[in-house]
Every structure is written in C-alpha cells, then in structure tokens.
Protein backbone atom coordinates (compact mmCIF):
# COMPACT_ATOMS: atom_id res chain seq x y z
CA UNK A 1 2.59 -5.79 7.81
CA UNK A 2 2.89 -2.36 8.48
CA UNK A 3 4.29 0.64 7.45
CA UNK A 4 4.69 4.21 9.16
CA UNK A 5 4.65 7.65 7.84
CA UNK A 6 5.50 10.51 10.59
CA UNK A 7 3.87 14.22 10.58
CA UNK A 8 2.39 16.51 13.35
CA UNK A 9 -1.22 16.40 14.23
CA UNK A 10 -3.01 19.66 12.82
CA UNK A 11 -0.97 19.51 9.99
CA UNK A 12 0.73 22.83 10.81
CA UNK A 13 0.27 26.22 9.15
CA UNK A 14 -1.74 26.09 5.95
CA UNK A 15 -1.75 22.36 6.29
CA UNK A 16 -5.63 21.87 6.61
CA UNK A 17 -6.75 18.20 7.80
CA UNK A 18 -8.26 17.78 4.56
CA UNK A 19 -5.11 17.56 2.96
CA UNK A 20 -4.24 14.66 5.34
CA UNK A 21 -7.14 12.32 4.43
CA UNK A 22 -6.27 13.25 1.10
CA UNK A 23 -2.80 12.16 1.30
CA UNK A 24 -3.91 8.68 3.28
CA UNK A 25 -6.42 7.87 0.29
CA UNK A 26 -3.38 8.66 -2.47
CA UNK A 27 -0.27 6.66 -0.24
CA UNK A 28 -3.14 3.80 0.58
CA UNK A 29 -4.12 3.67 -3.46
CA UNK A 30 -0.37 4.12 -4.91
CA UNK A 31 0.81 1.58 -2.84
CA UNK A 32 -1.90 -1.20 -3.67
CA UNK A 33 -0.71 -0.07 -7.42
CA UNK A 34 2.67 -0.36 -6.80
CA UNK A 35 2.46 -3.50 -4.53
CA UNK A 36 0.27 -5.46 -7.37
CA UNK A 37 3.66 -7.03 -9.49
CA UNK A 38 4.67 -8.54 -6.47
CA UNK A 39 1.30 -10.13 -5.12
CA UNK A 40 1.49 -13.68 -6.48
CA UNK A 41 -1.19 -14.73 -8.99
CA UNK A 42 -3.02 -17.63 -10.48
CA UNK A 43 -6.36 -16.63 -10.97
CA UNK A 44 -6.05 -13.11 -9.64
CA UNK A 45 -8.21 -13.69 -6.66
CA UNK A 46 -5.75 -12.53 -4.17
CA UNK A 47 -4.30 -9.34 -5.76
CA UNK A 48 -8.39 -8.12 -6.35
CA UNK A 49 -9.00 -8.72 -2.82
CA UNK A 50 -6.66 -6.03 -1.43
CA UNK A 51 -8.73 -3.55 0.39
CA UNK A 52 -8.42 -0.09 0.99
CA UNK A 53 -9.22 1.60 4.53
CA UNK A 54 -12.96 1.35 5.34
CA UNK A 55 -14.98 3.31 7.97
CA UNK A 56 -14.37 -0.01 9.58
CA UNK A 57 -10.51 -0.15 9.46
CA UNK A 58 -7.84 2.16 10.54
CA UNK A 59 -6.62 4.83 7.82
CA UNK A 60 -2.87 3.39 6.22
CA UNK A 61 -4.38 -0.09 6.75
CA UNK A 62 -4.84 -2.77 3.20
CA UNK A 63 -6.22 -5.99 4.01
CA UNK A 64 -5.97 -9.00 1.67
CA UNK A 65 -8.99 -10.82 1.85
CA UNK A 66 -8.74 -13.93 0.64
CA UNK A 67 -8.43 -17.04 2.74
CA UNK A 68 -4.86 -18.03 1.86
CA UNK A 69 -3.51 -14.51 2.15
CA UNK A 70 -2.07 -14.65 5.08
CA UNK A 71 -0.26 -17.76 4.32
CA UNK A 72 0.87 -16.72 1.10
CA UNK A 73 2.15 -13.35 2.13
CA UNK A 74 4.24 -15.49 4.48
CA UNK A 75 5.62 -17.75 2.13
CA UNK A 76 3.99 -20.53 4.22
CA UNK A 77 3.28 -23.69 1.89
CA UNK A 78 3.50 -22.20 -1.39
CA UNK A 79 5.63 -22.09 -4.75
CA UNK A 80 4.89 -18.75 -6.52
CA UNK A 81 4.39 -19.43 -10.49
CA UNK A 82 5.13 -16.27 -12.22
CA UNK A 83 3.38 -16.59 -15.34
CA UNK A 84 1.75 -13.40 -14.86
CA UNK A 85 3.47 -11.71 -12.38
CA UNK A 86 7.34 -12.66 -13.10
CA UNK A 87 8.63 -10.24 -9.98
CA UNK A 88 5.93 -12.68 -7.71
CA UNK A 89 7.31 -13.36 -3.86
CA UNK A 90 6.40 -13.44 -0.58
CA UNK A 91 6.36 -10.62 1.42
CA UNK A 92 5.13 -8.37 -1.44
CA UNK A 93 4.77 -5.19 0.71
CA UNK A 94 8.11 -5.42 2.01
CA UNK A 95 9.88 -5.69 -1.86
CA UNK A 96 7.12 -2.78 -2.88
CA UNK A 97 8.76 -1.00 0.05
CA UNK A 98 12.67 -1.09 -0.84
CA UNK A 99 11.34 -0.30 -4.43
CA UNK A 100 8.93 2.71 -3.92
CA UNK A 101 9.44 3.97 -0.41
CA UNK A 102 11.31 7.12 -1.22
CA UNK A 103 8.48 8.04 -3.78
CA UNK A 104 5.78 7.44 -1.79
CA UNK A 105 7.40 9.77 1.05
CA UNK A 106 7.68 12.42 -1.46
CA UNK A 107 4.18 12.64 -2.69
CA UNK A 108 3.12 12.54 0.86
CA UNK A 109 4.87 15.56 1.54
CA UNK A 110 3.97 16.90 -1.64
CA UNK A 111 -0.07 16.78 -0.61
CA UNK A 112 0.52 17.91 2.78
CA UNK A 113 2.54 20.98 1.38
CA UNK A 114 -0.59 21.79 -0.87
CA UNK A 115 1.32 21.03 -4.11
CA UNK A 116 -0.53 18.19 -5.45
CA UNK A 117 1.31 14.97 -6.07
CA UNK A 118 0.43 11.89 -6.32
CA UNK A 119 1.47 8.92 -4.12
C-alpha cells in the first residue's frame, strides 16, 4: 500500500527542510489516526502494531506488524466482526484515503507554507 504526496526538493523559498520532516511526521501520524476505524479488531493487536517511519524504514512508510496483517489487509481468509470498529474492512488505507485524502493534502501544504496545520 502506498500513497504519494508531490513537492520540489529544497522546499523552495522560505520552505526550510525542516518543515518537510515535519510535515512527514504529522501526514505519517494523522493518517495512522485516521486509518484506525477501519483496521479490523478483536483484541486490538493489529491496529497497535502500526508503525511509524523508523531510521530503518523509508519516511511516508506504516508497517503493520503483526503476523496476519498482511492477510487481513487483503481480505484473504477473514470475516471482519465489527464490534468495536463498526466501519472495519479490508483495505483500510484505501477507505481512509477516499475519506481523508483532501485533508491530509491540505495540512501538508499548510506545514510546508510555514502556517502550521496539522495533518
């Protein structure tokens, strides 16, 4: 799964590089947050084991770590209970997507401007 946001390298004028990690950490956070509802969830297992970008992993990049993720992202071999996440599917990113996209583009432009925002 992945998902690409466009700007120049360097930021352009007044656009420090700072402001760039800053708007990575706030896109990759916001969209764990807004992503959550539609991660499936029996014990809660899988939704905790999303992980942000390490020093490890590329920037923009969440990793589910459990062993079924994979699996159950793809729908393969499982029947979603939504007990405590009624808006539960497969493909979670992609419905987070449709849902949030436009926002998410916003705050990103909104950091890299230098006015704040939040993903």
């Amino acid at each position: 799964m992945e998902t690409r946001f466009r700007w120049e390298r360097g930021g352009g004028p007044g656009n420090p590089p700072r402001r760039l990690e800053v708007a990575h950490q706030a896109l990759d956070t916001q969209v764990v947050r807004d992503t959550e509802p539609f991660v499936p969830m029996d014990t809660g297992a899988l939704a905790r084991s999303a992980a942000l970008p390490s020093v490890k992993r590329k920037v923009g990049e969440i990793r589910y770590q459990t062993p079924y993720a994979r699996r159950c992202y793809y729908g393969e071999g499982f029947n979603f209970r939504r007990l405590h996440h009624p808006q539960a599917t497969h493909h979670w990113l992609e419905k987070a997507k449709a849902i949030y996209m436009p926002r998410w583009a916003r705050a990103v432009a909104a950091i890299l401007r230098g006015k704040g925002g939040r993903a």
